[in-house]
N, C-alpha and C. Protein backbone atom coordinates (compact mmCIF):
# COMPACT_ATOMS: atom_id res chain seq x y z
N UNK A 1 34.02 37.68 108.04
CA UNK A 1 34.82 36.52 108.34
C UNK A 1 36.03 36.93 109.18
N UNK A 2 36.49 37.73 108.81
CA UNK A 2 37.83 38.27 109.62
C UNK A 2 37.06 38.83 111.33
N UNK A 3 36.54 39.61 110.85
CA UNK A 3 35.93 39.76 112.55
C UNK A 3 35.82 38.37 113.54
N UNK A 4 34.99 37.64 112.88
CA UNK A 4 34.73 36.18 113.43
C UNK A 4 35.63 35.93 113.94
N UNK A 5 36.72 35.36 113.13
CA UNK A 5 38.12 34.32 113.19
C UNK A 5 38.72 35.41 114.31
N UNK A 6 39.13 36.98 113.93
CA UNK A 6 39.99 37.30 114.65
C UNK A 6 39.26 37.54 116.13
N UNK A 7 38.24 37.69 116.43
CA UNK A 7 37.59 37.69 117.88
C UNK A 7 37.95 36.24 118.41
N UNK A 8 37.72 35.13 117.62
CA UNK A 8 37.74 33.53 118.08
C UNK A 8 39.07 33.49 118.67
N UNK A 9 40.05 33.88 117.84
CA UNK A 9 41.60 33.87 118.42
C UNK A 9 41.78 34.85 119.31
N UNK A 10 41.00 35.37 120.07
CA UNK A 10 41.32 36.19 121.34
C UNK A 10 41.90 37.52 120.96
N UNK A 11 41.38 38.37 119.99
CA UNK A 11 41.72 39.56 119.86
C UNK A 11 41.22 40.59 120.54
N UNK A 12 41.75 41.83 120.91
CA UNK A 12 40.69 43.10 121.48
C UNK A 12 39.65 43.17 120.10
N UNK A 13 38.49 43.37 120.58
CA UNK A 13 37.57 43.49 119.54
C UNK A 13 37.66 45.21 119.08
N UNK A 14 38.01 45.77 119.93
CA UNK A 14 38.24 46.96 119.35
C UNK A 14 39.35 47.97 118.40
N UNK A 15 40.74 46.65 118.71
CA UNK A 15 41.57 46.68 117.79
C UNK A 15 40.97 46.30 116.29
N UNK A 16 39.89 45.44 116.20
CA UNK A 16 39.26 44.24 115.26
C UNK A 16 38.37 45.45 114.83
N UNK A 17 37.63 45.90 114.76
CA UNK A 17 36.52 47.29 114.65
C UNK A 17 37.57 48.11 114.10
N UNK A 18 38.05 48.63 114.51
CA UNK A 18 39.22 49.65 113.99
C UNK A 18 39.94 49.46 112.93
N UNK A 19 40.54 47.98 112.82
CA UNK A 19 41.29 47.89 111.58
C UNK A 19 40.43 48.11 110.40
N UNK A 20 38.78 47.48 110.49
CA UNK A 20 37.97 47.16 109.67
C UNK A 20 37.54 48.22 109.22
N UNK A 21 37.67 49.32 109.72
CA UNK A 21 36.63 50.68 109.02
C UNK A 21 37.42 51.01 108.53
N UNK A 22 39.17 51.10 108.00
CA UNK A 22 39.76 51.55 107.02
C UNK A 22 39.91 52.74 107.01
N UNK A 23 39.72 53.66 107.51
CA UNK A 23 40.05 54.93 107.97
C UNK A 23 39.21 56.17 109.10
N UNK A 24 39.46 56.94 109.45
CA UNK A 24 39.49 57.99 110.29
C UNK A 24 38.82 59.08 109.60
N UNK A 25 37.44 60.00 109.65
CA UNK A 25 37.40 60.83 109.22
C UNK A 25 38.08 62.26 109.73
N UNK A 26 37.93 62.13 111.27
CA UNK A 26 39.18 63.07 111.80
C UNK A 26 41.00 62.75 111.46
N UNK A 27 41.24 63.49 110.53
CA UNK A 27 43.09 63.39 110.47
C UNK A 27 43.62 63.22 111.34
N UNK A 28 43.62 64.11 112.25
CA UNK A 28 44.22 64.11 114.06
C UNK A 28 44.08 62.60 114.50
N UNK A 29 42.68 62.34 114.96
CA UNK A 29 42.53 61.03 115.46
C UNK A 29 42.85 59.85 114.48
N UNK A 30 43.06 59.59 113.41
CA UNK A 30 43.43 58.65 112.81
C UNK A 30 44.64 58.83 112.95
N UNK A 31 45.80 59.69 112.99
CA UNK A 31 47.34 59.61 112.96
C UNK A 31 47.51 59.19 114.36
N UNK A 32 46.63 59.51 115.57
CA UNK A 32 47.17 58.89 117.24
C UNK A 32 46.49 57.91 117.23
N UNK A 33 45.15 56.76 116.82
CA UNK A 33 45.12 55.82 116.73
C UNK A 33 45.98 54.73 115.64
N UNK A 34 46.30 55.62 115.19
CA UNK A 34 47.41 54.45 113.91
C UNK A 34 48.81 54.06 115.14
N UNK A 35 49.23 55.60 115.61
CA UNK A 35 50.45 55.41 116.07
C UNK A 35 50.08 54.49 117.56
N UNK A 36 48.95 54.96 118.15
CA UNK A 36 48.91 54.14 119.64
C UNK A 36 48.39 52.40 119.63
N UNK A 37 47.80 51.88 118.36
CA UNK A 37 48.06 50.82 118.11
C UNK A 37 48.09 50.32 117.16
N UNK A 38 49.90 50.42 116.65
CA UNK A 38 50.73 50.00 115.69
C UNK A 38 51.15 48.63 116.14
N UNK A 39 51.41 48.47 117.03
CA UNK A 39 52.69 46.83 117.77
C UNK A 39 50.91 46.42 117.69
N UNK A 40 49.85 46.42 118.19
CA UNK A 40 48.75 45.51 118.43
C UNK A 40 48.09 45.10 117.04
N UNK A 41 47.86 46.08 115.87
CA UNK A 41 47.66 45.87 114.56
C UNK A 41 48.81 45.17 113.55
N UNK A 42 50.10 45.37 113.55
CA UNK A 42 50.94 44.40 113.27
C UNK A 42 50.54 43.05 113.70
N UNK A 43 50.78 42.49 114.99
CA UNK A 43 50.56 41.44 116.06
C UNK A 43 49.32 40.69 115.27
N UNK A 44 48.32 41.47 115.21
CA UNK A 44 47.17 41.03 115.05
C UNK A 44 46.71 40.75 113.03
N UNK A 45 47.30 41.40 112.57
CA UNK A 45 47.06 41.33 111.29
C UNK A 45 48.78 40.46 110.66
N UNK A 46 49.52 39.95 111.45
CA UNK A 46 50.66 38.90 111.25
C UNK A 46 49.41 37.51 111.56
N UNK A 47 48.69 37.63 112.55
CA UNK A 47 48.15 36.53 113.32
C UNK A 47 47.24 36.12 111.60
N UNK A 48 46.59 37.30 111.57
CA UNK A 48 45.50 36.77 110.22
C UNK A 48 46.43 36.34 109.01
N UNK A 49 47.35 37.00 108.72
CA UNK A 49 48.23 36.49 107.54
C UNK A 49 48.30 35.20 107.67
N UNK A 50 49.02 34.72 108.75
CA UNK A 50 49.44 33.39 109.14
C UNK A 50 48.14 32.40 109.12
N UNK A 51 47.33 32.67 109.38
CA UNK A 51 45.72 32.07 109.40
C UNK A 51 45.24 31.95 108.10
N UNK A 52 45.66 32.83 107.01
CA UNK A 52 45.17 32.67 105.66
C UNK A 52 46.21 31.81 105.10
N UNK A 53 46.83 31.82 105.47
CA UNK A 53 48.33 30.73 105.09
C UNK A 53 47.96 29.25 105.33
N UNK A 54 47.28 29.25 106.51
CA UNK A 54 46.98 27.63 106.83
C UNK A 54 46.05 27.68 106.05
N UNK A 55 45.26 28.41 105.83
CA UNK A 55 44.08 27.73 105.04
C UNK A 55 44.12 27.71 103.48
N UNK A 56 44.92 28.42 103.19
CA UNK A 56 45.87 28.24 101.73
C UNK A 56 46.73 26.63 101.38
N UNK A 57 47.18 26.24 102.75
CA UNK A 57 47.82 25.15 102.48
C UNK A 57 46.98 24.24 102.87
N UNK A 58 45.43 24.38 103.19
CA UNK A 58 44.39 23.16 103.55
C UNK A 58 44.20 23.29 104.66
N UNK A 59 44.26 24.19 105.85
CA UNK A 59 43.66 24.40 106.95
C UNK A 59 43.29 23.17 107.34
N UNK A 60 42.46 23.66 108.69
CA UNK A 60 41.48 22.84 109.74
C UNK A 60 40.81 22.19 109.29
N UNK A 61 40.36 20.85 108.20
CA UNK A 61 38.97 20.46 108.53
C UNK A 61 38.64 19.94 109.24
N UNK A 62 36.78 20.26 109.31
CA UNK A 62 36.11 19.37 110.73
C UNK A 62 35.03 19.02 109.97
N UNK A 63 35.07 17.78 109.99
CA UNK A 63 33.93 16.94 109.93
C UNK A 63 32.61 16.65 110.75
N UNK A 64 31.44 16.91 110.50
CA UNK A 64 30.17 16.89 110.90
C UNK A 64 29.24 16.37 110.63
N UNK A 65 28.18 15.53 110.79
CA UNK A 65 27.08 15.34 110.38
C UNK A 65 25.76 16.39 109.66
N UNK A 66 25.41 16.34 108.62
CA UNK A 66 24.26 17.37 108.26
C UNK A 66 23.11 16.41 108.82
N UNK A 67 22.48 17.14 109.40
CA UNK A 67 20.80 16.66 109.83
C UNK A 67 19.90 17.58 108.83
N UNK A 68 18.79 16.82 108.69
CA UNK A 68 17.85 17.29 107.93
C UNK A 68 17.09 18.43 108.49
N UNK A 69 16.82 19.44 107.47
CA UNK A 69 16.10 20.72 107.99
C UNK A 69 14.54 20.15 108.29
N UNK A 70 14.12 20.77 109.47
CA UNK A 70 12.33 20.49 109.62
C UNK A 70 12.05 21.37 109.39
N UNK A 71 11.13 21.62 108.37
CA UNK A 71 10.34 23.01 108.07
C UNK A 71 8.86 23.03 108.18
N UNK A 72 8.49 23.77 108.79
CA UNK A 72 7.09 24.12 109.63
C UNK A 72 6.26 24.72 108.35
N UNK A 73 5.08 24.70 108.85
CA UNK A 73 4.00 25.32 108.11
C UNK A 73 3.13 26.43 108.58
């Protein structure tokens, strides 16, 4: 879900990949990707806070029609 939403709102998808795997098995490379995008993971994980907030207080709904499933044989 977070991938979804945060790609929909125009995120680098690779900032979005990155936050999601939760860590670095190289030490080295996890301490220069933490530090080289810190301001874009803030930015971006303020954006989702704020997004779970609206939908805490009743978000977006959208109303739709359900159509009936046709199921084949």
């Amino acid at each position: 879900m977070a991938s979804t939403l945060l790609n929909e709102e125009g995120f680098n998808g690779g900032w979005i990949e990155r936050q999601l795997v939760h860590g670095e098995k190289d030490g080295v490379r996890a301490a220069y990707n933490y530090a080289q995008y810190l301001p874009d993971h803030r930015t971006m994980m303020q954006a989702w806070a704020d997004l779970l907030d609206r939908f805490k207080r009743g978000g977006e709904v959208i109303s739709f029609q359900a159509r009936p499933i046709a199921f084949s044989d």
